[in-house]
Protein backbone atom coordinates (compact mmCIF):
# COMPACT_ATOMS: atom_id res chain seq x y z
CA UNK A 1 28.70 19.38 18.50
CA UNK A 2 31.01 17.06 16.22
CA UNK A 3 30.74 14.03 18.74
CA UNK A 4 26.44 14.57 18.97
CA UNK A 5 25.77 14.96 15.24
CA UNK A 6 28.02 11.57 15.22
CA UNK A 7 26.62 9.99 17.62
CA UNK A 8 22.98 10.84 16.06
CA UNK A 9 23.92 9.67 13.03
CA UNK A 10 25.13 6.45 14.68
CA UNK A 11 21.57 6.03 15.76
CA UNK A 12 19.86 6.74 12.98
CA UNK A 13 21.72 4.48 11.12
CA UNK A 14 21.18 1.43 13.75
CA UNK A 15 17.75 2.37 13.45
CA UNK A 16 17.44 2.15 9.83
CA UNK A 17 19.46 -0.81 9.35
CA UNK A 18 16.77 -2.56 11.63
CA UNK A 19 13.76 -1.58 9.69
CA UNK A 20 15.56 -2.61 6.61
CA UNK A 21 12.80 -5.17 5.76
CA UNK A 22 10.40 -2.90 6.59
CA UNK A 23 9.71 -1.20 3.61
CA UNK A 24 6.93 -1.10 0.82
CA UNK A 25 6.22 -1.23 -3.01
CA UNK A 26 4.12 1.28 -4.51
CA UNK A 27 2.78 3.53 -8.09
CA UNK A 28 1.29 5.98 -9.14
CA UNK A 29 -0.18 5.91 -12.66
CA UNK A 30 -1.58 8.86 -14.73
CA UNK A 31 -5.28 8.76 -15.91
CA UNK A 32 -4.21 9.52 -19.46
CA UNK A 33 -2.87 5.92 -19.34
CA UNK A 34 -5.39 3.78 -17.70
CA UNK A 35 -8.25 1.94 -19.19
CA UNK A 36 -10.98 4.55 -17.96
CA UNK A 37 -9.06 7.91 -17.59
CA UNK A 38 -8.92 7.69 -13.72
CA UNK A 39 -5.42 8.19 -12.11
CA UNK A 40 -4.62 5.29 -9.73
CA UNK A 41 -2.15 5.00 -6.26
CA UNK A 42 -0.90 1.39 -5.42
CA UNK A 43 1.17 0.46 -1.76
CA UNK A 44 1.48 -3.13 -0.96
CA UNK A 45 2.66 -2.19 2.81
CA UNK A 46 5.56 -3.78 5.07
CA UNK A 47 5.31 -2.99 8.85
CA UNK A 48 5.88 -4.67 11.84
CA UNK A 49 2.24 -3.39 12.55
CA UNK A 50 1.36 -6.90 10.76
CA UNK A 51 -2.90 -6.09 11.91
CA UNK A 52 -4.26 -3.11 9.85
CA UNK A 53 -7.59 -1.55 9.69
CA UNK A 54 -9.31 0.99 7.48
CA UNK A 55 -11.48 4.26 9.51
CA UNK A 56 -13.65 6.95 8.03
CA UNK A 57 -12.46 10.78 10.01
CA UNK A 58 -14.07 13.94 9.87
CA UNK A 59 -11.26 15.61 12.17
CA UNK A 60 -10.43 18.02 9.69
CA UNK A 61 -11.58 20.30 6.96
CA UNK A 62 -12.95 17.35 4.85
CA UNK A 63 -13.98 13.90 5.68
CA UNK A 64 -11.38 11.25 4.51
CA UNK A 65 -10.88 7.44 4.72
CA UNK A 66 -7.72 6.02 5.41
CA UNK A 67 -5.58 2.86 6.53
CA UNK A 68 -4.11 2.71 9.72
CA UNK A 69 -2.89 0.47 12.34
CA UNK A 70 -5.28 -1.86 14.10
CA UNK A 71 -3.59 -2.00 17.19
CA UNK A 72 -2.56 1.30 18.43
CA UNK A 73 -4.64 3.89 19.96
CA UNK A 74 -2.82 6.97 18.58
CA UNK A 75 -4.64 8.20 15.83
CA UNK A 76 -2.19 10.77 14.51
CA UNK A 77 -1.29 8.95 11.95
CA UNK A 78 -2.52 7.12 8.71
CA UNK A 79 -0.80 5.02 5.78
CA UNK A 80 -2.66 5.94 2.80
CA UNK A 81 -6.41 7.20 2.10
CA UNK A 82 -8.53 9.55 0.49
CA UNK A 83 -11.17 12.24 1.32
CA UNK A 84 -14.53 13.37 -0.25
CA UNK A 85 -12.51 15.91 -2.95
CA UNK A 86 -10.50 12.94 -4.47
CA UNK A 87 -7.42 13.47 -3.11
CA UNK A 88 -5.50 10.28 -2.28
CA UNK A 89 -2.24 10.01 -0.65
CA UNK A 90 0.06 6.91 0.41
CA UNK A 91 4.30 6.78 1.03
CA UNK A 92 7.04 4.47 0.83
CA UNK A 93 9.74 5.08 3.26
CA UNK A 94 13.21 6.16 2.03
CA UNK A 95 16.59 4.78 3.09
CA UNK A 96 19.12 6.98 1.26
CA UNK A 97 18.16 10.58 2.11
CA UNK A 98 19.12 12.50 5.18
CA UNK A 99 22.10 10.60 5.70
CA UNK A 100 24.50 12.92 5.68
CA UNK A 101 21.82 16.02 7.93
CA UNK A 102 19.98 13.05 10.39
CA UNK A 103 17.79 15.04 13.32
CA UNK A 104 15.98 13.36 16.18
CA UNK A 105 12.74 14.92 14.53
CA UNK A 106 11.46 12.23 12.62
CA UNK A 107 8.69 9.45 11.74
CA UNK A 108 6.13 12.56 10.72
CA UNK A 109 5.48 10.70 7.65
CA UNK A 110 1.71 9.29 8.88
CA UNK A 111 1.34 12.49 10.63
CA UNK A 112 2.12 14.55 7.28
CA UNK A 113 -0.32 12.45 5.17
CA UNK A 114 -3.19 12.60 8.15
CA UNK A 115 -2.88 16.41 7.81
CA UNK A 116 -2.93 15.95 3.76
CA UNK A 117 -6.07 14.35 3.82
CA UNK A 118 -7.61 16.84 6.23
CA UNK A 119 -6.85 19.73 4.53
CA UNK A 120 -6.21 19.08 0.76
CA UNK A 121 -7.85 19.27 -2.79
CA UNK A 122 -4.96 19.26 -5.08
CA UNK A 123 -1.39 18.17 -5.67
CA UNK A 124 -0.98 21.94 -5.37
CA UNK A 125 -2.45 22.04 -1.87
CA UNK A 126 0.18 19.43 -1.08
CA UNK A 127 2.91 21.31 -2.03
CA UNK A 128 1.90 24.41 -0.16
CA UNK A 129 1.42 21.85 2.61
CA UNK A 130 5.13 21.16 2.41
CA UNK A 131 6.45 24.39 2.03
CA UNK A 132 5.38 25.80 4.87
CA UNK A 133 6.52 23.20 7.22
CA UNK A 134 9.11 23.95 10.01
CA UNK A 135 12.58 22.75 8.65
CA UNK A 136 13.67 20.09 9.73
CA UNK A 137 10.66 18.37 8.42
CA UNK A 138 11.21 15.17 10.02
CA UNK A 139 10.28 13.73 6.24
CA UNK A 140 12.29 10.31 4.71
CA UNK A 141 9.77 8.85 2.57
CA UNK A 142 8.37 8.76 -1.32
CA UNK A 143 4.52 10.43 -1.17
CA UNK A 144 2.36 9.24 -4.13
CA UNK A 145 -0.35 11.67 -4.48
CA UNK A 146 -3.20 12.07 -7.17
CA UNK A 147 -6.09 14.25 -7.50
CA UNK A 148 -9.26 15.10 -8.90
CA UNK A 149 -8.09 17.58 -11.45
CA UNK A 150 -6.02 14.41 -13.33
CA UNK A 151 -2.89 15.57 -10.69
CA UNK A 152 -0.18 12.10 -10.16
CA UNK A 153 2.95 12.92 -9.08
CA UNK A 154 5.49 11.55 -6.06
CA UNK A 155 6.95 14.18 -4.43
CA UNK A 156 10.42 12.64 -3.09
CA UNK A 157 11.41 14.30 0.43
CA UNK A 158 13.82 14.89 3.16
CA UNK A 159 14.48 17.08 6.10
CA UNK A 160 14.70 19.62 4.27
CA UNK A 161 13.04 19.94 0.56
CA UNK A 162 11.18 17.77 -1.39
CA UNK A 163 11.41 17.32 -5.69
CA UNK A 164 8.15 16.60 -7.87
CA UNK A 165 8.09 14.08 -10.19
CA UNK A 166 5.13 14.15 -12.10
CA UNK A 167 3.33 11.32 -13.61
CA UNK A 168 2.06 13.22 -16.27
CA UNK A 169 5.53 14.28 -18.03
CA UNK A 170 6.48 12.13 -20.41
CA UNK A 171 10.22 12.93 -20.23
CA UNK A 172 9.40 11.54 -16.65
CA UNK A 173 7.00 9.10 -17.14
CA UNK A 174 7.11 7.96 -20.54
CA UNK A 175 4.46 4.84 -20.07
CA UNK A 176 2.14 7.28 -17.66
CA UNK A 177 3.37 5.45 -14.50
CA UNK A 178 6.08 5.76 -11.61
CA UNK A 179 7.28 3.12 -9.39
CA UNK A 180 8.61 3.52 -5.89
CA UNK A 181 10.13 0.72 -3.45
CA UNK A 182 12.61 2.33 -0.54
CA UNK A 183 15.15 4.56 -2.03
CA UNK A 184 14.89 8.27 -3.49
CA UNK A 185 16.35 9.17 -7.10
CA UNK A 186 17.35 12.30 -5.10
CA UNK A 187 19.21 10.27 -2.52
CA UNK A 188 22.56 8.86 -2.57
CA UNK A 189 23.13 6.61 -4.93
CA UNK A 190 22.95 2.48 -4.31
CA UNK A 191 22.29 3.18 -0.82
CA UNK A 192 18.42 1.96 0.08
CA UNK A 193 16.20 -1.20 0.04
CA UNK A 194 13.69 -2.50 -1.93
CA UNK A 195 15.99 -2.81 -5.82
CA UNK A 196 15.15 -6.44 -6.50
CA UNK A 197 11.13 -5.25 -5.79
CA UNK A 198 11.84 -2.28 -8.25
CA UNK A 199 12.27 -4.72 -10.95
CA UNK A 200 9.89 -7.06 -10.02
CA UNK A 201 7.24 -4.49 -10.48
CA UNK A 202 8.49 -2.79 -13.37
CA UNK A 203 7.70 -6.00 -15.44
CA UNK A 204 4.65 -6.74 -14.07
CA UNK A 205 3.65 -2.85 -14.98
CA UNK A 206 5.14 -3.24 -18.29
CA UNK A 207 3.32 -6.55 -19.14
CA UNK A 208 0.42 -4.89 -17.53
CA UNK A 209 0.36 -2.02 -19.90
CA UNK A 210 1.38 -3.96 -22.85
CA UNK A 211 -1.70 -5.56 -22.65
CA UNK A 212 -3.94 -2.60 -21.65
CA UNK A 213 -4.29 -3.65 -17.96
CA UNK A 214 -3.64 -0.97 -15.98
CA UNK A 215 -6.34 -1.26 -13.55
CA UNK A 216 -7.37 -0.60 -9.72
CA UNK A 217 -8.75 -4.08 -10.01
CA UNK A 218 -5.95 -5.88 -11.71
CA UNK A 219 -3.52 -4.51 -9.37
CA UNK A 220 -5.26 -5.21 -6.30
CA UNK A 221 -6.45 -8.26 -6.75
CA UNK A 222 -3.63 -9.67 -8.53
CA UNK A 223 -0.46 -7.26 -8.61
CA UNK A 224 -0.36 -7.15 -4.67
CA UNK A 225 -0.27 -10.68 -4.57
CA UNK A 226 2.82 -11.04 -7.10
CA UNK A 227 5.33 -14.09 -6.35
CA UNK A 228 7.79 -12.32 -9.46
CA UNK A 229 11.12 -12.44 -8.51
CA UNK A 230 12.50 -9.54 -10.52
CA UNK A 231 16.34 -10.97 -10.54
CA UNK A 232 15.89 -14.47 -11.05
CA UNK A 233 13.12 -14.02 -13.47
CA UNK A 234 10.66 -16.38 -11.64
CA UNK A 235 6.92 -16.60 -10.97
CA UNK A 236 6.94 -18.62 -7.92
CA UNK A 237 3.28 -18.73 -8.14
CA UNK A 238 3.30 -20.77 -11.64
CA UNK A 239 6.94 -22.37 -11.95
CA UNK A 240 8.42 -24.26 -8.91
CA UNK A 241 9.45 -27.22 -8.40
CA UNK A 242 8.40 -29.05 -4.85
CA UNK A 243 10.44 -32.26 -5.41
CA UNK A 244 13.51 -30.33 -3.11
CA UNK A 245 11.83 -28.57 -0.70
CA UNK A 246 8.69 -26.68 -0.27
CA UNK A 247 9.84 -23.38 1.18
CA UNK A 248 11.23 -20.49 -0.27
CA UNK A 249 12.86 -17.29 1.25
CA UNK A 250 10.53 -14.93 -0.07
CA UNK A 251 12.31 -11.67 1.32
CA UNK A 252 12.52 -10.11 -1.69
CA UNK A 253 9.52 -10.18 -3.75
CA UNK A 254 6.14 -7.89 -3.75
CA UNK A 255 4.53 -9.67 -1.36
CA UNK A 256 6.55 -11.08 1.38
CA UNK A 257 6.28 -11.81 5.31
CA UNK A 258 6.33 -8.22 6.39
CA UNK A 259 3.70 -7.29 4.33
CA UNK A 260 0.76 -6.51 5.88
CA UNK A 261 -1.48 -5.05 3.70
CA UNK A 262 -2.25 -3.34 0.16
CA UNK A 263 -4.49 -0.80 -0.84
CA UNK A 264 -4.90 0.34 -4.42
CA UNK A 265 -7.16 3.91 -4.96
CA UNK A 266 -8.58 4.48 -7.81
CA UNK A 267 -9.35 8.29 -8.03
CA UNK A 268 -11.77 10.35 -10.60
CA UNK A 269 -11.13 12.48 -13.58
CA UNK A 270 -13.78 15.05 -12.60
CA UNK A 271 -13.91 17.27 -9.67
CA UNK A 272 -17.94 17.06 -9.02
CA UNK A 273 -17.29 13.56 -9.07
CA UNK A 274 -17.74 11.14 -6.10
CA UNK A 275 -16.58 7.99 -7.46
CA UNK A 276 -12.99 7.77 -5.82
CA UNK A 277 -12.82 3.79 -4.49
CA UNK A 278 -10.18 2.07 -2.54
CA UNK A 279 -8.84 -1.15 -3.01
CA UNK A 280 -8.14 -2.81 0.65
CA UNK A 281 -6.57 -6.01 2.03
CA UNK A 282 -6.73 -5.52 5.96
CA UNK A 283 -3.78 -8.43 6.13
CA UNK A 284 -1.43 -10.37 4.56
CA UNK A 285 -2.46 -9.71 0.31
CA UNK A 286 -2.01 -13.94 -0.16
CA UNK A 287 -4.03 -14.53 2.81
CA UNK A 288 -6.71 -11.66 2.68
CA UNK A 289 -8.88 -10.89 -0.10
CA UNK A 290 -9.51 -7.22 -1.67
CA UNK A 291 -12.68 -4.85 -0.68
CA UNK A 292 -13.48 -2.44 -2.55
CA UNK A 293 -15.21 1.17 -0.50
CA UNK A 294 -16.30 4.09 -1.06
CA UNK A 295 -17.24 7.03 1.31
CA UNK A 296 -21.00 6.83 1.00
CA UNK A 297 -24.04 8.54 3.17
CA UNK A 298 -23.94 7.67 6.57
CA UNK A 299 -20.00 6.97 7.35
CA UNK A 300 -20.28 3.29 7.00
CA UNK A 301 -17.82 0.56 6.27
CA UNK A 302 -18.07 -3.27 5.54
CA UNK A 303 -17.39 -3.77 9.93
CA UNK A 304 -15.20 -7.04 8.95
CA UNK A 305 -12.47 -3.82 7.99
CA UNK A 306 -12.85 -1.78 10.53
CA UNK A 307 -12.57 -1.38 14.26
CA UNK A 308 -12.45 0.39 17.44
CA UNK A 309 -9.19 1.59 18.87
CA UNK A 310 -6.58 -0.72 19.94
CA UNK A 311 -8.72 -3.70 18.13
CA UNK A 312 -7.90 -5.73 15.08
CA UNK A 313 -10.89 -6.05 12.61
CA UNK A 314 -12.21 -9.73 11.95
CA UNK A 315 -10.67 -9.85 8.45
CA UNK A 316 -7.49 -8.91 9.35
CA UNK A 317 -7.53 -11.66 12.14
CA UNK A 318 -8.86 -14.10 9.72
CA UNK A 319 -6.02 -13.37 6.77
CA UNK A 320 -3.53 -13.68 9.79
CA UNK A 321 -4.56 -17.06 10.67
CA UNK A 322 -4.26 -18.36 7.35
CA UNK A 323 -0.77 -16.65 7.05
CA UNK A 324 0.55 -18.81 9.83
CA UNK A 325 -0.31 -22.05 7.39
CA UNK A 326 2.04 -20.40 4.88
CA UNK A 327 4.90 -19.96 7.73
CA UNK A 328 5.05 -22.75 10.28
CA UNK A 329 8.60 -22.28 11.02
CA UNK A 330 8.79 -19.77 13.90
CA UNK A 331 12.27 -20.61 15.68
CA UNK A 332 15.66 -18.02 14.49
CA UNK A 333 15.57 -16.92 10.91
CA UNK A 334 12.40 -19.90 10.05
CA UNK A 335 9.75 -16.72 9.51
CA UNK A 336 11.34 -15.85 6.11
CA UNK A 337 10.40 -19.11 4.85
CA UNK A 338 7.15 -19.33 3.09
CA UNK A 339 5.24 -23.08 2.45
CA UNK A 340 5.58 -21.98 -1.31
CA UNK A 341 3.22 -25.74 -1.75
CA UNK A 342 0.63 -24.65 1.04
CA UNK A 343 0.04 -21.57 -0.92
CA UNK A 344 -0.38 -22.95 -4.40
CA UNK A 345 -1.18 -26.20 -4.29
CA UNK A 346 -4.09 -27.01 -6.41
CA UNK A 347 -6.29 -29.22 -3.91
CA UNK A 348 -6.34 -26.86 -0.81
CA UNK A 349 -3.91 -24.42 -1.49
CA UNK A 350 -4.75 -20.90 -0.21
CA UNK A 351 -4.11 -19.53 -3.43
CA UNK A 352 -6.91 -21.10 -4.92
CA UNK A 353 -9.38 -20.23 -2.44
CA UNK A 354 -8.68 -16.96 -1.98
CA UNK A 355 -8.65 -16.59 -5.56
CA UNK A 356 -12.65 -17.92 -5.70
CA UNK A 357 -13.33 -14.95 -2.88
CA UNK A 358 -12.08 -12.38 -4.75
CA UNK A 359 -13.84 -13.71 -8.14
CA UNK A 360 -17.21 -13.38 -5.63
CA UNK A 361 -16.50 -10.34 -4.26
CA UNK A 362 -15.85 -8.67 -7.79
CA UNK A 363 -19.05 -10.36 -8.91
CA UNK A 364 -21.38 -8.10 -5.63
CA UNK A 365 -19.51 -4.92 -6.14
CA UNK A 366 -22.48 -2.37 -7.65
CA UNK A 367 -21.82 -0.98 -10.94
CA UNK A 368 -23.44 2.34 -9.95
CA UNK A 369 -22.28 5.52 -7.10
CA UNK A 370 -25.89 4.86 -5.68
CA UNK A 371 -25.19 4.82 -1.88
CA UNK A 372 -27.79 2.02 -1.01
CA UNK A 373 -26.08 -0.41 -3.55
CA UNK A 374 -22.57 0.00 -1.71
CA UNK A 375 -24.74 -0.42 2.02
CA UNK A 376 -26.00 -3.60 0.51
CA UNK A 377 -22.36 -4.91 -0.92
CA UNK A 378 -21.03 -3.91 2.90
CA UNK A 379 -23.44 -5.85 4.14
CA UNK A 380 -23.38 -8.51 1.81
CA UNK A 381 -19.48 -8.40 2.61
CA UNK A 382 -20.08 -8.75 6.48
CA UNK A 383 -22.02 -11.80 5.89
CA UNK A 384 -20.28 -13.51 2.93
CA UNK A 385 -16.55 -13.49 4.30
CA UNK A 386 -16.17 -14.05 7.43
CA UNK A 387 -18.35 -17.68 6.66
CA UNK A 388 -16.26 -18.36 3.84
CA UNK A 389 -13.45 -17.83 6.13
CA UNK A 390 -14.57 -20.40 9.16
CA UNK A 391 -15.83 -23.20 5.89
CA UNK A 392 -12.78 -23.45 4.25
């Protein structure tokens, strides 16, 4: 029994150690600190899965919308969504928990949060949620959840428990928010991924709220796409100099080349309320702009976002082909290297014109929950994009 649980553990470390890059950066504020009183949930996601897609369900108790993988048919699992109550859910996987109690049951974080939306209202449905699951859990991730009912809290798990921290306690939380990259306060110590992220983010959160800014809109249109380097104290985006070399190793910022999308849910303060919207970039946040949805009448979506199974939405092939300008280097390690000038320089950079999208696309979005307005924006969205896209 010795030799197994070593030899599992053995495993489970190899397997970890290869995902190491694989990680994401994520928040969850408190409505009692943002601009409008609506609690907010930001991921900007790294998976191999590089093509994501976002699908409306109704295979549960409520009707939710949710990100998922573009490619794969299973539909077990999601990466962060909402449903028609308000309740919003996303992760970040965890790297220093269950290290010393690893179990071949594992991965049920997409399956957990799947089940979430189907079935919950409130943080407290969550919890119950949790509690009754079958021990080992299968669980190594941070869950960011809000609700309608001002609930924000990540609830920090492992095989076998899982510890609240709540957004709303200001001996937790002091500035409203909590930040999240791939370790566990509950974990061991030092042990994880994603430090150097944890900083970068905590200044950009602190300047954000400094300055009254803590908005869905500011941090998906602009936070997701962050080029702060929280160690070296560098925007790459504003201060670099090209007269060396135009490449950087980009590994350790917000948005890197794992990342593969970003979605940033904005929830509401009332419970008869329908307003809940979700921030999405399909692809790559540098190459892919930011679409704001809402579940509306009639289950629709912008179709550049969505797909059938096993197919990659337009968007999400578009953002894709403009990543490959930013990495041209394909052979050995030549993928962590981003064209730092491709991406911000101000004659055809993609910065720039990605940058005029978004600036459209915030100019459509309808100022009002009327359901024909947001068919109209989708539709607008369909049209406007994709020719923007094949122009430029």
């Amino acid at each position: 029994m010795k030799r197994l649980s070593f030899i599992t553990l053995l495993i489970c470390t190899y397997f970890l150690s290869s995902l190491n890059t694989y990680g994401c950066t994520t928040a969850v504020i408190s409505g009692k600190y943002t601009k409008n009183g609506k609690p907010i949930i930001w991921k900007v996601r790294d998976t191999q899965s590089l093509y994501n897609k976002v699908q409306i369900f109704e295979d549960g108790k409520y009707k939710y919308v949710a990100l998922t993988n573009a490619l794969e048919h299973d539909r077990s699992m999601v990466w962060g969504g909402y449903n028609e109550y308000g309740f919003a859910i996303m992760n970040s996987a965890s790297f220093n928990t269950n290290l010393d109690n690893p179990t071949e049951f594992c991965d049920q974080e997409g399956i957990i949060m799947k089940k979430a939306l189907q079935s919950c209202k409130t943080l407290k449905d969550f919890e119950k949620l949790l509690s009754k699951l079958k021990k080992p859990m299968g669980l190594n991730a941070n869950f960011g959840v809000i609700d309608a009912k001002g609930g924000a809290a990540y609830y920090e798990t492992d095989n076998n428990k899982f510890v609240k921290f709540d957004a709303n306690d200001p001996r937790i939380a002091p500035n409203g928010y909590i930040i999240r990259t791939n370790y566990s306060y509950v974990g061991k110590k030092d042990i994880g991924y994603g430090f150097i992220r944890y900083e970068s983010a905590t200044e950009l959160f602190y300047q954000m709220d400094s300055e009254n800014k803590l908005d869905a809109k500011q941090l998906a249109t602009e936070t997701s796409r962050s080029l702060y380097h929280g160690l070296l104290k560098t925007d790459y985006a504003t201060t670099y100099d090209f007269t060396r070399t135009p490449f950087i190793n980009n590994g350790d910022l917000i948005c890197r080349h794992e990342t593969a999308s970003a979605i940033t849910i904005e929830g509401t303060n009332k419970e008869s309320d329908r307003s809940t919207t979700m921030w999405c970039s399909v692809a790559f946040p540098l190459s892919t702009p930011s679409i704001p949805i809402r579940l509306i009448n009639g289950n629709q979506l912008p179709q550049c976002i969505t797909a059938p199974k096993g197919v990659a939405p337009e968007l999400s092939k578009l953002g894709m082909k403009w990543k490959e300008k930013l990495y041209p280097i394909k052979r050995s390690s030549g993928y962590k290297y981003m064209n730092l000038k491709a991406y911000v320089d101000p004659q055809n950079g993609i910065k720039n014109k990605i940058e005029k999208l978004q600036k459209e696309i915030n100019k459509h979005i309808p100022q009002s929950e009327d359901s024909k307005e947001w068919e109209i924006f989708y539709r607008w969205v369909d049209q406007y994009i994709p020719n923007y896209y094949y122009n430029n």
